[in-house]
Protein backbone atom coordinates (compact mmCIF):
# COMPACT_ATOMS: atom_id res chain seq x y z
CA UNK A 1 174.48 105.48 186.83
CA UNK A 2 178.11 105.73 186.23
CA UNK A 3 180.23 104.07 188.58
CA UNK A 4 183.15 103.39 187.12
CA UNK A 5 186.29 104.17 189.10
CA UNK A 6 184.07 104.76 192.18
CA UNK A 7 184.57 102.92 195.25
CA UNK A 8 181.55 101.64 196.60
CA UNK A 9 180.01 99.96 200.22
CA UNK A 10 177.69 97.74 200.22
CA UNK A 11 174.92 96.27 202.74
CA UNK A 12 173.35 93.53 201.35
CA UNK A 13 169.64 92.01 203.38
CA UNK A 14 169.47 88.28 204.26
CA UNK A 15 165.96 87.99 203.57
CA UNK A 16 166.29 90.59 200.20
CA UNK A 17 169.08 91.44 197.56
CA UNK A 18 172.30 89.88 199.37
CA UNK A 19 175.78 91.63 199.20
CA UNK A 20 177.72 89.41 196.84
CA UNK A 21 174.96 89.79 194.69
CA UNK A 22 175.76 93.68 194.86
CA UNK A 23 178.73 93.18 194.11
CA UNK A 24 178.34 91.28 191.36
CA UNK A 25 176.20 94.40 189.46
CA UNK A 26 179.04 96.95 190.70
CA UNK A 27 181.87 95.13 189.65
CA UNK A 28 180.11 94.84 185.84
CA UNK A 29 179.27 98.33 186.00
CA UNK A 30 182.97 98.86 186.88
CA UNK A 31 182.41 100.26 190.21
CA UNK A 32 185.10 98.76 193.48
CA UNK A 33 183.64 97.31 196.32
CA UNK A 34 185.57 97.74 199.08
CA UNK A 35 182.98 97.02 202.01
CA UNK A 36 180.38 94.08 201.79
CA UNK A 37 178.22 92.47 204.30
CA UNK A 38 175.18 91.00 204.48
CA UNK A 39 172.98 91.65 207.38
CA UNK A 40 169.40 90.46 208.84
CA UNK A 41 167.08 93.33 209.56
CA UNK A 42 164.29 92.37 212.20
């Protein structure tokens, strides 16, 4: 997937993949976070 120059939102789980870890991925794929938050589904 080609993200580069895309701006991207993330929702991360607590329990699964959380959203700096997202991030992480997007930024190296060259994508730009501009929303991230981790939150707990139940």
């Amino acid at each position: 997937m080609e993200l580069k120059g895309k701006k991207i939102i993330i929702v991360g789980e607590r329990d699964g993949v959380q959203g700096p870890a997202i991030e992480a991925c997007v930024k190296s794929a060259g994508g730009e976070p501009v929303l991230v938050q981790t939150q707990c589904f139940v």
